[in-house]
N, C-alpha and C. Protein backbone atom coordinates (compact mmCIF):
# COMPACT_ATOMS: atom_id res chain seq x y z
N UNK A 1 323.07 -52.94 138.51
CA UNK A 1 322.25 -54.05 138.96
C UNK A 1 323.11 -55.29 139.16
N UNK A 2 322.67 -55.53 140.34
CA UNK A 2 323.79 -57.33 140.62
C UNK A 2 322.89 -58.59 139.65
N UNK A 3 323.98 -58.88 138.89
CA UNK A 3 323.60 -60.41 138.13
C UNK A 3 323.10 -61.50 138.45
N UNK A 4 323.60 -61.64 139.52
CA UNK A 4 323.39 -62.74 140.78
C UNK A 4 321.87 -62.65 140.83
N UNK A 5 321.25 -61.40 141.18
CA UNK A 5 319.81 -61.44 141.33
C UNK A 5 319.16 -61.76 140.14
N UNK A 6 319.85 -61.60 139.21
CA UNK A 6 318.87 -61.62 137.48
C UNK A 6 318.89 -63.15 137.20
N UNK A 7 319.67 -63.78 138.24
CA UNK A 7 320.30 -65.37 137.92
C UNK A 7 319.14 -66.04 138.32
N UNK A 8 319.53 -66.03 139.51
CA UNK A 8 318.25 -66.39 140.85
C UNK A 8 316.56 -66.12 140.26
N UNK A 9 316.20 -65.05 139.68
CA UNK A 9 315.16 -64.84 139.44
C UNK A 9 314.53 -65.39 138.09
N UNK A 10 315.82 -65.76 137.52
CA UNK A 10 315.48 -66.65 136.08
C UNK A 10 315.69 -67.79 135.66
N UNK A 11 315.85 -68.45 137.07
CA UNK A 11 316.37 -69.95 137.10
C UNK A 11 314.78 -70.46 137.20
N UNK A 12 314.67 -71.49 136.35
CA UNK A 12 313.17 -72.68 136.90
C UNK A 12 313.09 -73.35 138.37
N UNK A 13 311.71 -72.73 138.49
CA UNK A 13 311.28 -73.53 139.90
C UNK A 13 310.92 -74.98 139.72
N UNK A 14 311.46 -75.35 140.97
CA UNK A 14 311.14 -76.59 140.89
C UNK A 14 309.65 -77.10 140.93
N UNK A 15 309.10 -78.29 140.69
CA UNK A 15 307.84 -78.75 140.63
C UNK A 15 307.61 -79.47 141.75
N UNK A 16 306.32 -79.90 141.94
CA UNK A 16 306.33 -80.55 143.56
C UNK A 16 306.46 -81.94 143.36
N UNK A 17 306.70 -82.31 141.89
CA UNK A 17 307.26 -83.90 141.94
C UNK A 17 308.43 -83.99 143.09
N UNK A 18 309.33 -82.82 142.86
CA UNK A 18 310.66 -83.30 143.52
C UNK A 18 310.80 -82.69 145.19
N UNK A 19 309.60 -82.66 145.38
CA UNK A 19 309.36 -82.63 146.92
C UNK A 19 308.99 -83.77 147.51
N UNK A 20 308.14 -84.72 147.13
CA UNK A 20 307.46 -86.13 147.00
C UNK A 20 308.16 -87.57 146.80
N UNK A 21 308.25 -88.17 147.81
CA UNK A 21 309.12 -89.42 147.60
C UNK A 21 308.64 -89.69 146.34
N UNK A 22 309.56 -90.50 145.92
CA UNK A 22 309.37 -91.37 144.86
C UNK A 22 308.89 -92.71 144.89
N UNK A 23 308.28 -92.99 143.92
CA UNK A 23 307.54 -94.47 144.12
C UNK A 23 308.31 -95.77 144.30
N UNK A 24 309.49 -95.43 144.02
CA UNK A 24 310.08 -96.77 144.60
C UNK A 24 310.09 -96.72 145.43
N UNK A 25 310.32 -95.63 146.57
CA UNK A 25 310.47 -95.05 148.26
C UNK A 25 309.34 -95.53 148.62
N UNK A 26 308.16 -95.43 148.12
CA UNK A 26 306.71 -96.01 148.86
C UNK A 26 307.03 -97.60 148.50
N UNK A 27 306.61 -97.29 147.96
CA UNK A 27 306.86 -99.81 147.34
C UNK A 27 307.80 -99.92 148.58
N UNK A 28 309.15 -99.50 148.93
CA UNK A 28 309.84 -100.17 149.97
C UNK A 28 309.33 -99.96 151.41
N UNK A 29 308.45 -98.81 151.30
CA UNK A 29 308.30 -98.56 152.72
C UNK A 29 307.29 -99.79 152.90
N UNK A 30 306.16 -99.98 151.96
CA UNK A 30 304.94 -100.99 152.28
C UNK A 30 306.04 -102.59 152.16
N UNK A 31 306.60 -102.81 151.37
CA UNK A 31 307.65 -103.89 151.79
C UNK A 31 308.30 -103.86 153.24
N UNK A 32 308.97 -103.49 154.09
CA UNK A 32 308.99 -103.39 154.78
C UNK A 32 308.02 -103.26 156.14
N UNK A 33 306.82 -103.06 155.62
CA UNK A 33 305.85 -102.88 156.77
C UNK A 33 305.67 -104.78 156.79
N UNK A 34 305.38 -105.32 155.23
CA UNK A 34 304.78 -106.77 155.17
C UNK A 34 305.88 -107.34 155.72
N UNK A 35 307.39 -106.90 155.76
CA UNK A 35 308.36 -108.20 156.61
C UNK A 35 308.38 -108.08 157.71
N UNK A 36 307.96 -106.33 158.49
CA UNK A 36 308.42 -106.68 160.18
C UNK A 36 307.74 -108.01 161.05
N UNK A 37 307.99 -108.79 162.12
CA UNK A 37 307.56 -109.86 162.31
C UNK A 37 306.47 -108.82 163.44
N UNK A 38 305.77 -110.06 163.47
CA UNK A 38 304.48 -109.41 164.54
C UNK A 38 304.77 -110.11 165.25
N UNK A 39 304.13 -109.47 166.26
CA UNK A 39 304.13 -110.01 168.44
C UNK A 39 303.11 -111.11 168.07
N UNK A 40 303.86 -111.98 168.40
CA UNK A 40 303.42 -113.68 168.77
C UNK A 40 302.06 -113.24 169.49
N UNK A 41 301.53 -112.14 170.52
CA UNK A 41 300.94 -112.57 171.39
C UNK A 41 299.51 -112.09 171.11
N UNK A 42 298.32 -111.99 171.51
CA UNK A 42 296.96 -111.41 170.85
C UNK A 42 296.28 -111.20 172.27
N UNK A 43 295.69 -110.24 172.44
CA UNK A 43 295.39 -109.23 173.37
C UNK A 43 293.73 -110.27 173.83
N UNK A 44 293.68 -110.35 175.14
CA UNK A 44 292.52 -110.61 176.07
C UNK A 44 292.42 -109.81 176.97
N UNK A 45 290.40 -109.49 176.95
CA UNK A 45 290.69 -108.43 178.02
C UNK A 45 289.61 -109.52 179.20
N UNK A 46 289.57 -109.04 180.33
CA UNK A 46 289.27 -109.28 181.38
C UNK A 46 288.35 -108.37 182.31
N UNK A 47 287.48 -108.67 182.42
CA UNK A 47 286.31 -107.79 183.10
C UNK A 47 286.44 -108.25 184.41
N UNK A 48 286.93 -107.79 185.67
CA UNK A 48 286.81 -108.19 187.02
C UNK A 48 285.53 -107.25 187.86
N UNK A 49 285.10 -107.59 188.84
CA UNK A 49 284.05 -106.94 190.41
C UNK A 49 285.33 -106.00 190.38
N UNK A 50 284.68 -105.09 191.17
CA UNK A 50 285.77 -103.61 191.48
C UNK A 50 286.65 -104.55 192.61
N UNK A 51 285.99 -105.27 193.75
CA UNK A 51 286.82 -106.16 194.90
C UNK A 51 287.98 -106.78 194.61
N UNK A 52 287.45 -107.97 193.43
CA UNK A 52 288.84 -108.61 192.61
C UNK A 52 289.63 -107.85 192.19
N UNK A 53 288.92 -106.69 191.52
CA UNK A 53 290.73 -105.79 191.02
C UNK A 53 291.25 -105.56 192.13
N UNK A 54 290.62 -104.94 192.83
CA UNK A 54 291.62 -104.33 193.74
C UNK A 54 292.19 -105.27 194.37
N UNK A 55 291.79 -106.82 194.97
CA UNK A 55 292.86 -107.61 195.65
C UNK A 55 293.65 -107.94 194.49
N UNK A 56 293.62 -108.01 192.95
CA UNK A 56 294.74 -108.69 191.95
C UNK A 56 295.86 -107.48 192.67
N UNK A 57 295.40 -105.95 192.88
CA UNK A 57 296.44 -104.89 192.77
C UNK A 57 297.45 -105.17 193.82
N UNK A 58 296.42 -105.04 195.42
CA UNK A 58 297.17 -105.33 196.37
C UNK A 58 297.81 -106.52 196.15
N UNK A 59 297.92 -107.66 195.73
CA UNK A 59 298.80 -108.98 195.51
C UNK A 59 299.95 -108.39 194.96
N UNK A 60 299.62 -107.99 193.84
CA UNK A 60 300.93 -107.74 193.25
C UNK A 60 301.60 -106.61 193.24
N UNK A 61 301.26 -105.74 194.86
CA UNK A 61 301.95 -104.81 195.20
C UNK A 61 303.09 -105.56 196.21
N UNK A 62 302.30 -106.66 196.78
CA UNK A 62 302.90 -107.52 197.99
C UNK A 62 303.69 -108.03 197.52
N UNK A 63 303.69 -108.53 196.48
CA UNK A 63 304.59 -109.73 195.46
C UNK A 63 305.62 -108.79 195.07
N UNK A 64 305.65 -107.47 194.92
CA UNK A 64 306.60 -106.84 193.86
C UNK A 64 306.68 -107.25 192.22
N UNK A 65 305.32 -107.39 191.95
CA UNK A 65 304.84 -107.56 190.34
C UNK A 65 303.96 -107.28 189.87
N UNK A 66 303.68 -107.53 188.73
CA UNK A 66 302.92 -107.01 187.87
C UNK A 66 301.54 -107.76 188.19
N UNK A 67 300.32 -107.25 188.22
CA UNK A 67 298.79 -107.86 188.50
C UNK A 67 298.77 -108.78 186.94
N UNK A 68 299.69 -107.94 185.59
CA UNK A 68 299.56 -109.38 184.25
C UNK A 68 300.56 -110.20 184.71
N UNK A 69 301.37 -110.21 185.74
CA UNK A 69 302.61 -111.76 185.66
C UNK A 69 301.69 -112.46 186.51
N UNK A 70 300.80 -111.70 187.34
CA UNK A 70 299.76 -112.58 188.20
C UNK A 70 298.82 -113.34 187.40
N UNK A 71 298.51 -112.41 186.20
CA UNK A 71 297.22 -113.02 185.52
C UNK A 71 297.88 -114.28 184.74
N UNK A 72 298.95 -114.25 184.21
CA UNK A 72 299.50 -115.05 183.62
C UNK A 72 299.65 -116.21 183.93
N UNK A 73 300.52 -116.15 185.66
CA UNK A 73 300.77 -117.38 186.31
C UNK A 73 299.62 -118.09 186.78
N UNK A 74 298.15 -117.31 187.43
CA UNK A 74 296.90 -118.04 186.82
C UNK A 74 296.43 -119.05 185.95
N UNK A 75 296.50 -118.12 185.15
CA UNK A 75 296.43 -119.10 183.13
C UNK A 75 296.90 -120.67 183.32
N UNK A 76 298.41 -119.88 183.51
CA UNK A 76 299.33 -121.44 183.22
C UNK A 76 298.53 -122.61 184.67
N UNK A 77 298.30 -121.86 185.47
CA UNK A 77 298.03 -122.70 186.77
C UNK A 77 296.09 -123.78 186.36
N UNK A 78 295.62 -122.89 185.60
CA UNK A 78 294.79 -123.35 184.99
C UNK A 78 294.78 -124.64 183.61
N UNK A 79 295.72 -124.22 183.08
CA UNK A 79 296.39 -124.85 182.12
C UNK A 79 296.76 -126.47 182.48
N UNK A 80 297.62 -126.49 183.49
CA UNK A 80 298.15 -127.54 184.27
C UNK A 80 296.90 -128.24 184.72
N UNK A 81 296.06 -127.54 185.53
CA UNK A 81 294.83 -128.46 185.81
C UNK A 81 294.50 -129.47 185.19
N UNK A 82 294.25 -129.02 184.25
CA UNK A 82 293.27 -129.63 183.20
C UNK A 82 294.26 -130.26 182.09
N UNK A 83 295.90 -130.70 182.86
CA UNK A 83 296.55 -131.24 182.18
C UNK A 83 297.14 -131.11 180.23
N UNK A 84 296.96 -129.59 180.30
CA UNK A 84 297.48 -128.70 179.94
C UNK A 84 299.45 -128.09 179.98
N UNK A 85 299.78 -127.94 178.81
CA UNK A 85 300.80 -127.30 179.26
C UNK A 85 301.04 -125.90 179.56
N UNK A 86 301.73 -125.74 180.74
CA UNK A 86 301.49 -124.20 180.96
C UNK A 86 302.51 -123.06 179.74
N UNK A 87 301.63 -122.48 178.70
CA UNK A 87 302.49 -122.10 177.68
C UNK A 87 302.28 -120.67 177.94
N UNK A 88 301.54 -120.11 178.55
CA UNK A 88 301.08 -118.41 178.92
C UNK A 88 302.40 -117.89 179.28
């Protein structure tokens, strides 16, 4: 009989503690979630007529941009009106 096998078969299994991060591994991961910085920016949505979308699309197919750099430059153009700074 090979020893090797009598070795193997009489060694302790491991427990599923040591499959399982460890709790300092969690504490850093949730530390790390509280320092990443968040996006400055906060989401608006916009309900347009089916007509308006589609001319925002065609514009900013004509323009070679985006229908949001359109919506944006809007904003700010609104902004200015009303003597506003344009910060969008």
């Amino acid at each position: 009989m090979d020893t090797g096998a009598i070795k193997i078969m009489t060694e302790k299994r491991g427990s599923l503690s040591d499959f399982t991060p460890s709790k300092n591994a969690e504490n850093k991961k949730v530390v790390e979630k509280k320092t990443q910085k968040k996006d400055d920016k906060k989401p608006v949505m916009l309900r347009l007529n089916v007509d308006a979308w589609k001319q925002l699309k065609m514009l900013a197919i004509d323009q070679e941009t985006t229908s949001h750099k359109l919506l944006i430059e809007g904003l700010n153009s609104v902004f200015e009106k009303h003597g506003r700074k344009p910060i969008a």
